[in-house]
N, C-alpha and C. Protein backbone atom coordinates (compact mmCIF):
# COMPACT_ATOMS: atom_id res chain seq x y z
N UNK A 1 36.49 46.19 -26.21
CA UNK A 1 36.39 44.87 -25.63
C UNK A 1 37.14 43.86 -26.50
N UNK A 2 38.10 43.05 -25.68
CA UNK A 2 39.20 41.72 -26.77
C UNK A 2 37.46 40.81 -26.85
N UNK A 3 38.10 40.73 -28.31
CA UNK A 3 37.41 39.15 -28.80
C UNK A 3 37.30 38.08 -28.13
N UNK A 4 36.17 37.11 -28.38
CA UNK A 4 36.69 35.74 -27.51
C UNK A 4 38.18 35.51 -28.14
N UNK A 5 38.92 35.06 -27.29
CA UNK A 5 40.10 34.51 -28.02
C UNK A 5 40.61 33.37 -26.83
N UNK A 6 39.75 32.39 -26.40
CA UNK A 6 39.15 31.13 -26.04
C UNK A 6 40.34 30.24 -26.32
N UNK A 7 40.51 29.96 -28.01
CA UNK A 7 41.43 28.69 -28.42
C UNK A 7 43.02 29.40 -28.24
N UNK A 8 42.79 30.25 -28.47
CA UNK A 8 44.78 31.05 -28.13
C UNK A 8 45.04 31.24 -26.79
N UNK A 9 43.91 31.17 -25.74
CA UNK A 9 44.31 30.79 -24.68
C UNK A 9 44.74 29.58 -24.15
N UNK A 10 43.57 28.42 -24.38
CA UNK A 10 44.06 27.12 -24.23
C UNK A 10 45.13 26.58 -25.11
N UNK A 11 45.47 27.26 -25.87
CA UNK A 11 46.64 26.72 -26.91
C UNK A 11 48.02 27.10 -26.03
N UNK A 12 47.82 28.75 -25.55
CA UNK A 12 48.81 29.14 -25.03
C UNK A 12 49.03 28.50 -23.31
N UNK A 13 48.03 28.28 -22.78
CA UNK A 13 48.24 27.46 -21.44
C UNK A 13 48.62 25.85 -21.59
N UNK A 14 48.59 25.32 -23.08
CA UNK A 14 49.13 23.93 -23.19
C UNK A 14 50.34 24.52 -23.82
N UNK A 15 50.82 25.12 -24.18
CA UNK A 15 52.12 25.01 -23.87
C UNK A 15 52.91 25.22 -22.80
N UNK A 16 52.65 25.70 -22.04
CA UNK A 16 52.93 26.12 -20.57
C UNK A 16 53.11 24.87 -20.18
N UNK A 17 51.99 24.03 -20.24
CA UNK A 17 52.23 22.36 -19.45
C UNK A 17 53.26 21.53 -20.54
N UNK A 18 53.60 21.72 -22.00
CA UNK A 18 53.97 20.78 -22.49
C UNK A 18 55.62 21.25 -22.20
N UNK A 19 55.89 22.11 -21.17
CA UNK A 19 56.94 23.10 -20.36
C UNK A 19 57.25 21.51 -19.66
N UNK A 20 56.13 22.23 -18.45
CA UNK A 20 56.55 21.92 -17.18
C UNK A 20 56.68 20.12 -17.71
N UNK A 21 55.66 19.61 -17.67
CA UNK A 21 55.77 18.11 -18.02
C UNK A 21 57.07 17.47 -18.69
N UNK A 22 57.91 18.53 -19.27
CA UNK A 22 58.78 18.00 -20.34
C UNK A 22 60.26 18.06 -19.47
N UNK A 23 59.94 19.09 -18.27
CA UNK A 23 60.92 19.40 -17.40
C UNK A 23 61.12 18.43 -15.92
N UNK A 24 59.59 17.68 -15.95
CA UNK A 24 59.40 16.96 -15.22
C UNK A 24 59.56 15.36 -14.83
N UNK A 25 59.22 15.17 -16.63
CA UNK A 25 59.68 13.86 -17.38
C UNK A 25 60.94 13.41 -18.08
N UNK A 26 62.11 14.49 -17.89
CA UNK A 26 63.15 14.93 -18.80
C UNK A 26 62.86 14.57 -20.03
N UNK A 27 61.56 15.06 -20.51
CA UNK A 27 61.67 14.64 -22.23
C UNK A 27 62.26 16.73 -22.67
N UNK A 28 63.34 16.25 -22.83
CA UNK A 28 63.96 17.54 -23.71
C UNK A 28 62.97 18.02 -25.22
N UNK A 29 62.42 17.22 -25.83
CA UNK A 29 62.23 17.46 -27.04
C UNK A 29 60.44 18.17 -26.61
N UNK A 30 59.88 17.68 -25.74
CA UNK A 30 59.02 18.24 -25.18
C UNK A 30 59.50 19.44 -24.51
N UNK A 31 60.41 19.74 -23.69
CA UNK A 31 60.29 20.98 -23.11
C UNK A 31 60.81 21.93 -24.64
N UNK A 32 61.75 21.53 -25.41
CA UNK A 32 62.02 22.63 -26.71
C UNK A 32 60.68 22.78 -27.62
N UNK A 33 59.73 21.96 -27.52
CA UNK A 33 58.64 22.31 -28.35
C UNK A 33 58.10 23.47 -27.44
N UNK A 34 57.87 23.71 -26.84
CA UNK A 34 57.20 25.09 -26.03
C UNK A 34 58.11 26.63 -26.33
N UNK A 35 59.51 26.20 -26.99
CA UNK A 35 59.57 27.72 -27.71
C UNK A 35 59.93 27.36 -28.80
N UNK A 36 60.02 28.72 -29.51
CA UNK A 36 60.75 28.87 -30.67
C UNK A 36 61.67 28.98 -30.97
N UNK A 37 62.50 28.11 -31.99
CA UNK A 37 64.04 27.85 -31.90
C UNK A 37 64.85 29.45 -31.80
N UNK A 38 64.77 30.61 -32.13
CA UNK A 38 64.97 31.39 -31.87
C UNK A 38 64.85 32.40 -30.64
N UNK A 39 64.04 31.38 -29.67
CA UNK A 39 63.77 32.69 -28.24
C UNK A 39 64.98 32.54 -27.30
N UNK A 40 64.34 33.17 -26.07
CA UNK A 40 65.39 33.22 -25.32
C UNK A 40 64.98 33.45 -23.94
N UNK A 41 65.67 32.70 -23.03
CA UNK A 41 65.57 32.19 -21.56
C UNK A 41 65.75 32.78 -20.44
N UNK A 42 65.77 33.77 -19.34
CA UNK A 42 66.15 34.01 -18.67
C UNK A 42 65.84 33.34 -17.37
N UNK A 43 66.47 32.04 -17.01
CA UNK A 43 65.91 31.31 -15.82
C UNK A 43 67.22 31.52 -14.71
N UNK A 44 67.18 32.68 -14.78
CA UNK A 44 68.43 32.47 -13.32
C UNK A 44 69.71 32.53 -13.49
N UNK A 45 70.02 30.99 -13.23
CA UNK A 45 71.40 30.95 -13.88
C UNK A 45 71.91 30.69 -15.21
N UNK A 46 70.91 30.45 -15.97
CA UNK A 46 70.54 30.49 -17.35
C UNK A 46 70.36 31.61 -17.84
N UNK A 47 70.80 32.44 -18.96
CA UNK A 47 70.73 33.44 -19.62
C UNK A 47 71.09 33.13 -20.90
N UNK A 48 69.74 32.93 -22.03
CA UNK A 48 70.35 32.57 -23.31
C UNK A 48 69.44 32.20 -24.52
N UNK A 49 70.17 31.51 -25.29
CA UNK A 49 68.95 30.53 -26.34
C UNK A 49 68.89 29.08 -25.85
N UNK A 50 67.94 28.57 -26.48
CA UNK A 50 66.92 27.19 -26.27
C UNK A 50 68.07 26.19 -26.53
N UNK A 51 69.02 25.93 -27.37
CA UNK A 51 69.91 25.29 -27.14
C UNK A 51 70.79 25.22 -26.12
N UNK A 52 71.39 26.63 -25.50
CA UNK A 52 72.05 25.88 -24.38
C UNK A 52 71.01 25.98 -23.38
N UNK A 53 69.81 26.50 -23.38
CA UNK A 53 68.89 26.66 -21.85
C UNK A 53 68.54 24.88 -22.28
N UNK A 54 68.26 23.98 -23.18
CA UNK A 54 68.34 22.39 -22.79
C UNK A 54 69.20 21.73 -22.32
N UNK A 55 70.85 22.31 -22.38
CA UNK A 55 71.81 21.83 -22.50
C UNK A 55 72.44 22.11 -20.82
N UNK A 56 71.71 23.05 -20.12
CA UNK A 56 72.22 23.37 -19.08
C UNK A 56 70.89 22.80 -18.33
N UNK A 57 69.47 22.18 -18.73
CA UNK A 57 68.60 21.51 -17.92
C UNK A 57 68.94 20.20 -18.00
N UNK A 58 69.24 19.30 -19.18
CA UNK A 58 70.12 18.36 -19.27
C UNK A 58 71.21 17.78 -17.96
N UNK A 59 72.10 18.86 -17.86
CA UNK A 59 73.48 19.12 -17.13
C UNK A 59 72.53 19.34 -15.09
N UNK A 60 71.78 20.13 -15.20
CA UNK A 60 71.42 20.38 -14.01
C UNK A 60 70.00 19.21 -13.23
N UNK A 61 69.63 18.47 -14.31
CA UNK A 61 68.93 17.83 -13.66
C UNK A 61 69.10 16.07 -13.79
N UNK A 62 70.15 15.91 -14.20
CA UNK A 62 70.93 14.56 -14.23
C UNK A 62 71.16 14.34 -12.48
N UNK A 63 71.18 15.10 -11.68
CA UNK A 63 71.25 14.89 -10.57
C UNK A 63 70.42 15.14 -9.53
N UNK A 64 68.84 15.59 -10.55
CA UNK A 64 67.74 15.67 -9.40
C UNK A 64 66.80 14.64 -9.96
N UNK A 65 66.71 13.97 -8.28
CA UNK A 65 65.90 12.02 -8.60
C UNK A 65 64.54 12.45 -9.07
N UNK A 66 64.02 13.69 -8.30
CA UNK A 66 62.40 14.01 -8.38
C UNK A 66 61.96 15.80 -8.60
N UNK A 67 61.12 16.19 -9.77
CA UNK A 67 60.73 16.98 -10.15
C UNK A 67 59.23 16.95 -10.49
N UNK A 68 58.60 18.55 -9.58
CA UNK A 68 57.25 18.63 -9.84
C UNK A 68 56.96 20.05 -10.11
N UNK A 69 56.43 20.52 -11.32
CA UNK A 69 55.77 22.03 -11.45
C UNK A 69 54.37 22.04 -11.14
N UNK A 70 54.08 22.91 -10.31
CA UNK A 70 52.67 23.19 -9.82
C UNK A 70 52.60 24.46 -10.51
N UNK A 71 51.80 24.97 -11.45
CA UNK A 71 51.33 26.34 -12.04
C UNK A 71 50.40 26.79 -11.67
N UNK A 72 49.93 27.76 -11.75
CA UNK A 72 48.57 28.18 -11.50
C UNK A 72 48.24 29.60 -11.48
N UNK A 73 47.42 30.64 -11.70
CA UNK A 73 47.06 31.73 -11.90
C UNK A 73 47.62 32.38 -13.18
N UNK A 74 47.40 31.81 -14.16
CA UNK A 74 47.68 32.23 -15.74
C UNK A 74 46.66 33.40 -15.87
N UNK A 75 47.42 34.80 -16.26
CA UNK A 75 46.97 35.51 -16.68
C UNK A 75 47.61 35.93 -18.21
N UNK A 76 46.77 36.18 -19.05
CA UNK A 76 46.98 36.29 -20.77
C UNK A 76 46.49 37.39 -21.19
N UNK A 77 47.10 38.47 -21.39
CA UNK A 77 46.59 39.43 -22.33
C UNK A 77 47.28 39.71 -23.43
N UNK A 78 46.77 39.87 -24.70
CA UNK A 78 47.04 39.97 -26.01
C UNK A 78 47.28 41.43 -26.39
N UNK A 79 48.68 41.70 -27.07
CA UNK A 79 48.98 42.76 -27.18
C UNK A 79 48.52 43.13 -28.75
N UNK A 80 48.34 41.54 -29.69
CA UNK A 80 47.59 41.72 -30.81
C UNK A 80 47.57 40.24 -31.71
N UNK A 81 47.01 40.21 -32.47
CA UNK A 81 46.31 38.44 -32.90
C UNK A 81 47.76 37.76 -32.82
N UNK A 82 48.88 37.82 -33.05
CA UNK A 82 49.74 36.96 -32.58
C UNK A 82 50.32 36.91 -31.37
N UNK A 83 50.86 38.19 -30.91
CA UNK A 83 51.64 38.23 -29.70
C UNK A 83 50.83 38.47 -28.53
N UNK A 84 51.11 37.87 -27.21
CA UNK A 84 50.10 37.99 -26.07
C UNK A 84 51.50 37.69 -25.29
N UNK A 85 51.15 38.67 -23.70
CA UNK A 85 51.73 38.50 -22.31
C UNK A 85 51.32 37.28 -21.57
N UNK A 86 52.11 36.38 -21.36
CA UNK A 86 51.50 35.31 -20.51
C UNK A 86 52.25 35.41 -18.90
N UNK A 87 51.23 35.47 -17.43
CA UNK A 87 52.23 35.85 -16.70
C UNK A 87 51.53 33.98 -15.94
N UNK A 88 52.25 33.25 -15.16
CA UNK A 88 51.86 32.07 -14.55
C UNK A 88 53.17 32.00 -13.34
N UNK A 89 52.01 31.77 -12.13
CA UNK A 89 52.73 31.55 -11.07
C UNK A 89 53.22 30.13 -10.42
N UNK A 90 54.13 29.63 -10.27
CA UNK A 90 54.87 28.12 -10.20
C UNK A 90 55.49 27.99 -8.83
N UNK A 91 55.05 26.72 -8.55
CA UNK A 91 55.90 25.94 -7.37
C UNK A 91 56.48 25.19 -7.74
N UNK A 92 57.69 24.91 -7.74
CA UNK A 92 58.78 23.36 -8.11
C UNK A 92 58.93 22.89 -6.73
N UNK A 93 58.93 21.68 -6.92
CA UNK A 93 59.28 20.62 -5.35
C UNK A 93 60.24 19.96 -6.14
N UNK A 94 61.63 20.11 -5.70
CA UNK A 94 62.78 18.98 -6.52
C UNK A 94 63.31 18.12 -5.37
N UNK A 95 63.62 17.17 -5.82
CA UNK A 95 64.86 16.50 -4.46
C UNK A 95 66.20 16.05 -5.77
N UNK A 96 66.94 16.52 -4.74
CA UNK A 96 68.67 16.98 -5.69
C UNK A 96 69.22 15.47 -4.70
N UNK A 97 69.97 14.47 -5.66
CA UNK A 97 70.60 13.32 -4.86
C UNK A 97 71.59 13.73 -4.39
N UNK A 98 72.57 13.36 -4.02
CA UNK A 98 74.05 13.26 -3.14
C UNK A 98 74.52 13.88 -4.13
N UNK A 99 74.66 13.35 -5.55
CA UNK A 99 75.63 13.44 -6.09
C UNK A 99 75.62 14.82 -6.66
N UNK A 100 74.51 15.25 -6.40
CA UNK A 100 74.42 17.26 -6.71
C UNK A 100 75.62 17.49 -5.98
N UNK A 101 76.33 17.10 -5.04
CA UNK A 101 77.37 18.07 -3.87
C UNK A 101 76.94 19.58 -3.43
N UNK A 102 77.81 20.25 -4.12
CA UNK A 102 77.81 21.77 -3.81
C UNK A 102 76.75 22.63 -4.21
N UNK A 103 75.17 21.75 -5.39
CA UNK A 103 74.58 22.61 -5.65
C UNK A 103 73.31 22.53 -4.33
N UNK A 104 73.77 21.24 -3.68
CA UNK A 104 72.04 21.15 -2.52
C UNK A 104 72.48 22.13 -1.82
N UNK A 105 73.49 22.74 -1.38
CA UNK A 105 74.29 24.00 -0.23
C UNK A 105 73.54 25.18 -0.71
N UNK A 106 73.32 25.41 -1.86
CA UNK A 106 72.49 26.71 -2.11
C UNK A 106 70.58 26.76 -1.57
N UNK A 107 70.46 25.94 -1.41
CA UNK A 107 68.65 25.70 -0.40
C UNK A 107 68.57 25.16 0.72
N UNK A 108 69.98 24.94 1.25
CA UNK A 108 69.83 24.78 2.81
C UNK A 108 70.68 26.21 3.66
N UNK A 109 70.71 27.20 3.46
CA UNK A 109 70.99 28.45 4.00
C UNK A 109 71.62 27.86 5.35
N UNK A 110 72.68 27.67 4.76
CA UNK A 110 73.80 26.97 6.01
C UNK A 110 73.11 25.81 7.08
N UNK A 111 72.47 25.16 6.42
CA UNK A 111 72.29 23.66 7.59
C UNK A 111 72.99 22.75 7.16
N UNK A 112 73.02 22.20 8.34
CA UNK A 112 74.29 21.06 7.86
C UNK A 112 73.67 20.14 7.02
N UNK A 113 74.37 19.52 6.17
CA UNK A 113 73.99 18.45 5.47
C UNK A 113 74.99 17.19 5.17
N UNK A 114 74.99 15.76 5.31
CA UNK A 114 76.09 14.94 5.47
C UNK A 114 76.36 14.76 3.69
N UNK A 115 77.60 14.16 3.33
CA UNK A 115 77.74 14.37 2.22
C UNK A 115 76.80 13.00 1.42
N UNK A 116 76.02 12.33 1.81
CA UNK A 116 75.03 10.93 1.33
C UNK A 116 73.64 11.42 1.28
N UNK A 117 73.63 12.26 1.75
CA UNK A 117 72.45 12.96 1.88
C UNK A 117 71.69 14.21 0.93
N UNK A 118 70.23 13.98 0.23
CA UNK A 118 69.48 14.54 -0.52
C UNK A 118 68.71 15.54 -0.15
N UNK A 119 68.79 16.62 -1.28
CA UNK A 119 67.87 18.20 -0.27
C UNK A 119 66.74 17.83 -1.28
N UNK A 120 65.60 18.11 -0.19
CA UNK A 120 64.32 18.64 -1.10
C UNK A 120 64.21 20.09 -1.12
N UNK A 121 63.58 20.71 -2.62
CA UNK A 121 63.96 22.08 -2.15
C UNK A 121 62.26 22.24 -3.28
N UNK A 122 61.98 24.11 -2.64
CA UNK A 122 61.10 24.15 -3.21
C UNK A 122 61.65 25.89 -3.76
N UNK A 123 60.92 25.86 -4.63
CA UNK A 123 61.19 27.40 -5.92
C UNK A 123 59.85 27.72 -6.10
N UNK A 124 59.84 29.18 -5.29
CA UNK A 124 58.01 29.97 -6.01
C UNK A 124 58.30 31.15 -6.63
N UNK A 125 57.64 31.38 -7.48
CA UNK A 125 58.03 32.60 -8.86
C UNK A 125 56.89 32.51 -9.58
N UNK A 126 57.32 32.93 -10.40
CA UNK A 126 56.47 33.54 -11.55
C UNK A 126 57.05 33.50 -12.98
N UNK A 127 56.40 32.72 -14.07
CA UNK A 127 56.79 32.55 -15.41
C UNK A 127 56.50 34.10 -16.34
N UNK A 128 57.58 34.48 -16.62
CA UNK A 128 56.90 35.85 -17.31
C UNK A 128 57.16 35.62 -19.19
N UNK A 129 56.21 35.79 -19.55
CA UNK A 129 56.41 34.91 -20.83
C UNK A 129 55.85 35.85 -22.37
N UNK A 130 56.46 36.88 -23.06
CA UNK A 130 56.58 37.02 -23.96
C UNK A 130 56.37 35.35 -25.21
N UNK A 131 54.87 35.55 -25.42
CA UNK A 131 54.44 33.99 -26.63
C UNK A 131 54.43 34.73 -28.26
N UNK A 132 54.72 34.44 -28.68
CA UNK A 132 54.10 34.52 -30.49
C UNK A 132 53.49 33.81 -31.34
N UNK A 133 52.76 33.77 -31.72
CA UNK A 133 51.96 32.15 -32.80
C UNK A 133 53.08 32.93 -34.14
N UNK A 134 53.41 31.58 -34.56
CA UNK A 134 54.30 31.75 -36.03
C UNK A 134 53.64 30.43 -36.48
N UNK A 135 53.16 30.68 -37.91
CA UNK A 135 52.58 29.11 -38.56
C UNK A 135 51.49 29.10 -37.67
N UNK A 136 50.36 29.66 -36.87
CA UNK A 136 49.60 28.91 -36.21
C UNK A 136 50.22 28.37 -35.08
N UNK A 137 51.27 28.51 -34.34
CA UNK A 137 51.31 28.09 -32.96
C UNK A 137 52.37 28.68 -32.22
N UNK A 138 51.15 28.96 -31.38
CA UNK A 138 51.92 29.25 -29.93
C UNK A 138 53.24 28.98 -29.34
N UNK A 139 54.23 29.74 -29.24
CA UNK A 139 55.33 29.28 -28.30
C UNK A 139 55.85 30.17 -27.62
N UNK A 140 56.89 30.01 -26.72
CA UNK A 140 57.79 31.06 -25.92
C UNK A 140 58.73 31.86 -26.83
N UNK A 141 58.50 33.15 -27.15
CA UNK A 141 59.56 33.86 -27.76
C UNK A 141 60.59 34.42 -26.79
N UNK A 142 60.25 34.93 -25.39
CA UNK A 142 61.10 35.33 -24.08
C UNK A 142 60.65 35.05 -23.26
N UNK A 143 61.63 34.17 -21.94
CA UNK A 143 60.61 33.63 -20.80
C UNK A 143 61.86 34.61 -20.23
N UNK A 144 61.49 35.43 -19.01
CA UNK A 144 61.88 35.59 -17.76
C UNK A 144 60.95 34.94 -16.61
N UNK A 145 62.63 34.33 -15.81
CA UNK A 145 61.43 33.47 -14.25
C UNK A 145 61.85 34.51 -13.33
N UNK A 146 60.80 34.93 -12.71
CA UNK A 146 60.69 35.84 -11.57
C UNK A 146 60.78 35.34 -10.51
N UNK A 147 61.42 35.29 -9.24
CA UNK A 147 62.26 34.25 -7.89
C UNK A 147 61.52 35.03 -7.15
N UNK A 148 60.58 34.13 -6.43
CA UNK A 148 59.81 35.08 -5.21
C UNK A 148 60.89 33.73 -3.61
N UNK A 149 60.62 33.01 -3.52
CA UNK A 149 61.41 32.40 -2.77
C UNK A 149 62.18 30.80 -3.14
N UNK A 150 62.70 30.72 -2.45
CA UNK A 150 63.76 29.61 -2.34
C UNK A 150 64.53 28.91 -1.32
N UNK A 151 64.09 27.53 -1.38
CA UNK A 151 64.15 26.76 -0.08
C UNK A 151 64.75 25.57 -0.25
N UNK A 152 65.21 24.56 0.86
CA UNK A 152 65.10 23.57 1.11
C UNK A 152 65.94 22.89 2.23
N UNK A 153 65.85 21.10 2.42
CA UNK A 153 66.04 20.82 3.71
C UNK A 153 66.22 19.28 3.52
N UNK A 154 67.70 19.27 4.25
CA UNK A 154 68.15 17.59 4.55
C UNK A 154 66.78 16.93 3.96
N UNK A 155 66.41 15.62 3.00
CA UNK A 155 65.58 14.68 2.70
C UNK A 155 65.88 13.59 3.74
N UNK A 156 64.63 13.05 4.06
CA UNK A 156 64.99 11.69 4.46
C UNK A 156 65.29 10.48 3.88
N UNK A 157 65.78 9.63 4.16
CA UNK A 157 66.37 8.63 3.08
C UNK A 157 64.88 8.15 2.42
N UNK A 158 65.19 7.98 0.99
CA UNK A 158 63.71 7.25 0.28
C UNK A 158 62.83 8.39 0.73
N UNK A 159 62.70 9.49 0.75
CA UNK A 159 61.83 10.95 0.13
C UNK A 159 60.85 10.50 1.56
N UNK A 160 60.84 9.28 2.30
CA UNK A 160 59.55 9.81 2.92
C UNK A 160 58.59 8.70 2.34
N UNK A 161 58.75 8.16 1.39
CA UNK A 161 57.47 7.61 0.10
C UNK A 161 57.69 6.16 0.07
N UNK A 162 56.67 5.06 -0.13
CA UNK A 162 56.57 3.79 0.51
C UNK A 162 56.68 3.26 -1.08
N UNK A 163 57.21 2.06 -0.58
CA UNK A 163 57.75 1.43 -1.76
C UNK A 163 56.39 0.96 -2.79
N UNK A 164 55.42 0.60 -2.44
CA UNK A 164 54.01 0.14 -2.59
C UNK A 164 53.12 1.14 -3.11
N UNK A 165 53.47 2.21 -2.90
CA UNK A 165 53.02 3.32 -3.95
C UNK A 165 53.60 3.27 -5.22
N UNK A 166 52.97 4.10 -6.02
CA UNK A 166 52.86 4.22 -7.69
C UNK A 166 54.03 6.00 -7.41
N UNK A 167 55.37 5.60 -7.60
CA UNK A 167 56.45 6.66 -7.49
C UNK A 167 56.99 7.36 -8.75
N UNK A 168 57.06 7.91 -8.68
CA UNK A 168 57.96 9.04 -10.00
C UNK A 168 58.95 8.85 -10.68
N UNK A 169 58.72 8.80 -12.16
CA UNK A 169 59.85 8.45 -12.27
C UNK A 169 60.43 9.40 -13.68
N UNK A 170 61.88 9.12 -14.18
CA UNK A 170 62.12 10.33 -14.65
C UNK A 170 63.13 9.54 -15.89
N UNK A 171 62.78 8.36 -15.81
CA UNK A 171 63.41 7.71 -17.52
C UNK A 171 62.63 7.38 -18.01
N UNK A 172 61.53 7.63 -18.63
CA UNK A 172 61.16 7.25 -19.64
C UNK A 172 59.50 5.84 -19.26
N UNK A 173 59.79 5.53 -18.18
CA UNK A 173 58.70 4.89 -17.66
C UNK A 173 58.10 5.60 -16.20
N UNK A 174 57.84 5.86 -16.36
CA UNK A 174 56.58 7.05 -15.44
C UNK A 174 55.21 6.37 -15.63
N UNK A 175 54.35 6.29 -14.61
CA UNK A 175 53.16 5.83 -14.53
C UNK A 175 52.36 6.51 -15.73
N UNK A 176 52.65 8.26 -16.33
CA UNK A 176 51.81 8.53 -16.99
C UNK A 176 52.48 8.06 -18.45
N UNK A 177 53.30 8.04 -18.71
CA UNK A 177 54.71 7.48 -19.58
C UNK A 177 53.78 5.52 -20.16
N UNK A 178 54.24 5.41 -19.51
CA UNK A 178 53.49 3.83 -19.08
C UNK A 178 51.97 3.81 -19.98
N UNK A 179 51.47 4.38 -19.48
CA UNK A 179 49.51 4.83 -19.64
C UNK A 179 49.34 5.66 -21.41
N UNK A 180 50.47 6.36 -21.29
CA UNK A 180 50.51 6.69 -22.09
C UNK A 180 50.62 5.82 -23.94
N UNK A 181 51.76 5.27 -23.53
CA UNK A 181 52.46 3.99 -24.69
C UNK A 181 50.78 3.17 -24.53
N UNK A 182 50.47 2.28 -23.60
CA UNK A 182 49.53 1.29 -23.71
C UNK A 182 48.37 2.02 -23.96
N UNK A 183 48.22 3.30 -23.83
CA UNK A 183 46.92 3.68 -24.91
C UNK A 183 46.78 4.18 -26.36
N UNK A 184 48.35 4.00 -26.97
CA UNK A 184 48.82 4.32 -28.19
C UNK A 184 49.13 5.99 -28.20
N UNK A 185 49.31 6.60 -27.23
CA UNK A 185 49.44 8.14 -27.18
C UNK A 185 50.54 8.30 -27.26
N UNK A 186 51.18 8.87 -28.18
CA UNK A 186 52.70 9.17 -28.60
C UNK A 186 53.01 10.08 -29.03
């Protein structure tokens, strides 16, 4: 029977979010804290180390207005007190602006799309995640993302979403961004 091992779980499922959040908020320095400067990426069209896998999220999401990771079903088993299998299943909802061009054509499976016009697209998979604690903490030593499907479809102008709502945002002032600073959380 494994030990409680309680805090290396929640240690290892907050990094998972200090992932997605960092991918969500474009804080780069947040999504590189979730591995180790030495791991390595396999997200697709990404194949590599943590320097260029920032350098090509950088490059690929300068042109998407809105990003959301939904995770859920984290399973963790420990192969021994440092190293553990982390497997977590993910939904992304992105909307790619105009100025993506030729990359919104890959989630609309030939629908037309005018060239002013934004795809929302959605990505379901699976995070497959080789972690190691080095020093006491948790990070990604090998992520493979596993592609179960891939979608998307002409946006309507303004996502759909009313101006009078509390909206998303992806420089640096974000409602939780915002909440964050004025409660001294940094």
């Amino acid at each position: 029977m494994e030990p409680d091992r309680a805090q290396d779980r929640h240690e290892i499922e907050a990094c998972l979010l200090r992932y997605t959040r960092g991918v969500d908020r474009k804080d780069w320095d947040l999504v590189r804290s979730a591995y180790h400067t030495d791991a390595h990426d396999n997200h697709g069209n990404y194949k590599g180390g943590i320097d260029g896998f920032i350098d090509s999220l950088v490059k690929r999401h300068a042109t998407i207005e809105q990003s959301l990771h939904l995770v859920s079903n984290l399973t963790i088993e420990f192969a021994d007190r440092d190293i553990a299998l982390m497997e977590a299943y993910f939904i992304v909802h992105q909307r790619l602006s105009p100025e993506a061009g030729d990359a919104r054509l890959a989630y609309l499976r030939g629908a037309p799309i005018a060239p002013d016009q934004a795809v929302e697209t959605e990505v379901v998979g699976r995070y497959v995640d080789h972690m190691t604690r080095r020093e006491g903490v948790w990070r990604v030593q090998n992520r493979t993302v596993v592609f179960e499907v891939s979608r998307g479809h002409p946006a309507p102008a303004g996502g759909g979403l009313r101006d009078h709502w509390a909206l998303s945002r992806r420089d640096g002032n974000d409602p939780v961004e915002l909440t964050r600073r004025a409660l001294g959380i940094v």
